[in-house]
N, C-alpha and C. Protein backbone atom coordinates (compact mmCIF):
# COMPACT_ATOMS: atom_id res chain seq x y z
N UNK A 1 215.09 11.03 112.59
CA UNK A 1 216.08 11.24 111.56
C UNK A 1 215.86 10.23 110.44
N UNK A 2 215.60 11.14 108.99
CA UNK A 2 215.48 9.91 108.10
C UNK A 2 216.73 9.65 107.61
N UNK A 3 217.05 8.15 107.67
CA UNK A 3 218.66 7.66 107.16
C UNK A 3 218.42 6.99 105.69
N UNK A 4 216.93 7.13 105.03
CA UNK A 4 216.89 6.65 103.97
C UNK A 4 217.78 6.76 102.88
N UNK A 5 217.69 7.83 102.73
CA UNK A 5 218.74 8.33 101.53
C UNK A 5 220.37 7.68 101.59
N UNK A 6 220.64 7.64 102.90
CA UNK A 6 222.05 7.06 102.87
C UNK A 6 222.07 5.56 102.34
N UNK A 7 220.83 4.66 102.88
CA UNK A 7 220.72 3.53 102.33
C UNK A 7 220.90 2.97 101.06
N UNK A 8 220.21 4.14 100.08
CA UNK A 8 219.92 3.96 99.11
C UNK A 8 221.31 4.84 98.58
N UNK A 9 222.16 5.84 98.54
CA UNK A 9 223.25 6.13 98.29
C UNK A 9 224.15 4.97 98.82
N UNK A 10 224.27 3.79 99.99
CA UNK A 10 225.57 2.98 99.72
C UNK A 10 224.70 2.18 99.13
N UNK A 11 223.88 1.31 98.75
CA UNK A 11 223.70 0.43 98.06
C UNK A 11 223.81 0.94 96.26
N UNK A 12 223.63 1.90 95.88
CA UNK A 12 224.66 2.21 94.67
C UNK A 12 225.96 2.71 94.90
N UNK A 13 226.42 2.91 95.43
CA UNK A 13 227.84 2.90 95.92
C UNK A 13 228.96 1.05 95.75
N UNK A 14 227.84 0.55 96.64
CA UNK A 14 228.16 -1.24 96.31
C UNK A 14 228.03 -1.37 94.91
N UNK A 15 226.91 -1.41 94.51
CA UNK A 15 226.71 -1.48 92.89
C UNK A 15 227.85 -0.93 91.55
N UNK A 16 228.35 0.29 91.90
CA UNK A 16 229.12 0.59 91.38
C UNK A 16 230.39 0.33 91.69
N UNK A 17 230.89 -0.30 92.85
CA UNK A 17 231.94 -0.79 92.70
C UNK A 17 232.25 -2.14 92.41
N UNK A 18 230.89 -2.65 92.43
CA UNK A 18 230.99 -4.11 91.73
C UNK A 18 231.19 -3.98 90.44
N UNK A 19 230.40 -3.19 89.62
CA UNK A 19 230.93 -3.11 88.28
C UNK A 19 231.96 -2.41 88.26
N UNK A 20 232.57 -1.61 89.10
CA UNK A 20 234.34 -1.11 88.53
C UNK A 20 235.04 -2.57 88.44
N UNK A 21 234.72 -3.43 89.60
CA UNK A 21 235.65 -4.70 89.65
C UNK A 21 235.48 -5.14 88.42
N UNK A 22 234.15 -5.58 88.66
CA UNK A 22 234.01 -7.01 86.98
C UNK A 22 234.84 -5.89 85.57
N UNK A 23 234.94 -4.36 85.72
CA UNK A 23 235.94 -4.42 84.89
C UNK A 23 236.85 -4.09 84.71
N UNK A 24 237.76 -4.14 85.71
CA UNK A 24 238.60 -4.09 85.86
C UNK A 24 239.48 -5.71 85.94
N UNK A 25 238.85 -6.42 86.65
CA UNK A 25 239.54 -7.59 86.68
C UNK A 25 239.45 -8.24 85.16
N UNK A 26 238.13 -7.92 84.32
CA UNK A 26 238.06 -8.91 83.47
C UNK A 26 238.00 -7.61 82.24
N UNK A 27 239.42 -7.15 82.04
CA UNK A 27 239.93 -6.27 81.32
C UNK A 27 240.07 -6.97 79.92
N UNK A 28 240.63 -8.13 80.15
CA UNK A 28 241.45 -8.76 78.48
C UNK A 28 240.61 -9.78 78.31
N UNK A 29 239.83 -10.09 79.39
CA UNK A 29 238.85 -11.32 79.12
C UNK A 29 237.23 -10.81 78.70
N UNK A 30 236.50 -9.50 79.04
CA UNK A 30 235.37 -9.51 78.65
C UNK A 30 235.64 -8.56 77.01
N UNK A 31 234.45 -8.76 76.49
CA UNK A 31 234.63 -7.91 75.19
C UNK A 31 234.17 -6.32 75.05
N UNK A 32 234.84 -6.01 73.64
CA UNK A 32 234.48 -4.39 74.09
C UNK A 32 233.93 -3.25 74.42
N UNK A 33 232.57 -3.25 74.54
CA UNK A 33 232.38 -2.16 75.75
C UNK A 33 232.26 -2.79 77.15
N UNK A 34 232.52 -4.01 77.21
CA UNK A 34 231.94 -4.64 78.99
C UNK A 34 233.48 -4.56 79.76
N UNK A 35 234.71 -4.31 79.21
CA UNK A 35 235.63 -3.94 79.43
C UNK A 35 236.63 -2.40 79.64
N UNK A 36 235.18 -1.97 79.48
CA UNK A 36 235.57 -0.07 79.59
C UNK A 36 234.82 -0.18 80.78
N UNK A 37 235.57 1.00 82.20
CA UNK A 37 234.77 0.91 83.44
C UNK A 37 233.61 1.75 83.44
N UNK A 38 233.82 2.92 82.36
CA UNK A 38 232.42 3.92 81.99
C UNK A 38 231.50 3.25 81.59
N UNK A 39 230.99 2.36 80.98
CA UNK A 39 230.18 1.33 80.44
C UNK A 39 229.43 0.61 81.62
N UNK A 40 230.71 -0.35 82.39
CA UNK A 40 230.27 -1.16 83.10
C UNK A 40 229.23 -0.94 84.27
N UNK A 41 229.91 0.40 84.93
CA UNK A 41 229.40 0.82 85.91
C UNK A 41 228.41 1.64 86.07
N UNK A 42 227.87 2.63 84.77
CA UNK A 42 227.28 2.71 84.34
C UNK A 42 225.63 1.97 84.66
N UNK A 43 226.26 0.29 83.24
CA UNK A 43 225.06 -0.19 83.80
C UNK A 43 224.69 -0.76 85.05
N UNK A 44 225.87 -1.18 86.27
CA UNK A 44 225.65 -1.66 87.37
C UNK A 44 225.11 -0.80 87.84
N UNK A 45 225.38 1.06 87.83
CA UNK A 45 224.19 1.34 88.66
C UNK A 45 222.62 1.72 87.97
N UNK A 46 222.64 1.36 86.95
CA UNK A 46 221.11 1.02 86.69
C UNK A 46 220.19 0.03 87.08
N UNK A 47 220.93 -1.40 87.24
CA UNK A 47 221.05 -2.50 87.62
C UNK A 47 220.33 -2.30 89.48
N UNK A 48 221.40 -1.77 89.74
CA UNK A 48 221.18 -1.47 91.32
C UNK A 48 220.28 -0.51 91.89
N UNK A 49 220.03 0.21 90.49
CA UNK A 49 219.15 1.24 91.09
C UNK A 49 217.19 0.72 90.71
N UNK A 50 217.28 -0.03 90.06
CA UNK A 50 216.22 -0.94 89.54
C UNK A 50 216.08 -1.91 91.08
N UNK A 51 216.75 -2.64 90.95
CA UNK A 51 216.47 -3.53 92.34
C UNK A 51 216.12 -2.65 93.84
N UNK A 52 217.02 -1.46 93.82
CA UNK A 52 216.29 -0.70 94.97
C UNK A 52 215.10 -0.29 95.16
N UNK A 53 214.81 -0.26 93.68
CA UNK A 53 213.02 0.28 93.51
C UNK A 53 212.45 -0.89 93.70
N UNK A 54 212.66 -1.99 93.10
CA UNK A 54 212.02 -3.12 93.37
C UNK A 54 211.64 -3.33 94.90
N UNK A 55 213.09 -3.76 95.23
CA UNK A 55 213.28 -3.65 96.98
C UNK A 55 213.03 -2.83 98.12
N UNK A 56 212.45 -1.84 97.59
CA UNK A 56 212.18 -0.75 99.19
C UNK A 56 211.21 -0.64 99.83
N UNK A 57 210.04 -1.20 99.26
CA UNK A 57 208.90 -1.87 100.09
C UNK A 57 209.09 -3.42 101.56
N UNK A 58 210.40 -3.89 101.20
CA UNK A 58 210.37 -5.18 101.86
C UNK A 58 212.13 -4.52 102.92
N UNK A 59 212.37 -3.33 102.33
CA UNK A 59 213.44 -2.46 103.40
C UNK A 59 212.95 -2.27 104.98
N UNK A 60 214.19 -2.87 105.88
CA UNK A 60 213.59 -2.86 107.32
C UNK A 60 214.99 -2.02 108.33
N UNK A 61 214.34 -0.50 107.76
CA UNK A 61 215.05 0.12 108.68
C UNK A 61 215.07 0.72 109.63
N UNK A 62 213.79 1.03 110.11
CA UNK A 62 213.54 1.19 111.26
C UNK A 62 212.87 0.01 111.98
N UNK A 63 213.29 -0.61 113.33
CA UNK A 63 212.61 -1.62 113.72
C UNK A 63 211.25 -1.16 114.40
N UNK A 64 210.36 -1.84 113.96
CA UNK A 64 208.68 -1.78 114.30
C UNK A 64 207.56 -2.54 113.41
């Protein structure tokens, strides 16, 4: 069974809810587009989806 795909669906899943937070919490404090959650999250999952490519050569999900 390949579980790849799920891997890589929650780790943008994480990604994007890190950027809902950062904007949501930092609503009145960041400036204006880093304070819209369409924006933010947006780029977090580009962000995250870049590092997965980076990262899936050194991914250890099946043990062997």
């Amino acid at each position: 069974m390949d579980i790849i795909w799920i891997a890589f669906a929650l780790h943008l899943i994480v990604a994007g809810g890190i950027g809902f937070l950062i904007a949501t919490i930092g609503r009145h404090r960041l400036p204006a587009p880093w304070n819209n959650p369409s924006f933010t999250v947006a780029i977090s999952l580009c962000i995250g989806a870049l590092i997965t490519m980076a990262t899936y050569q050194h991914w250890r999900i099946y043990p062997g």
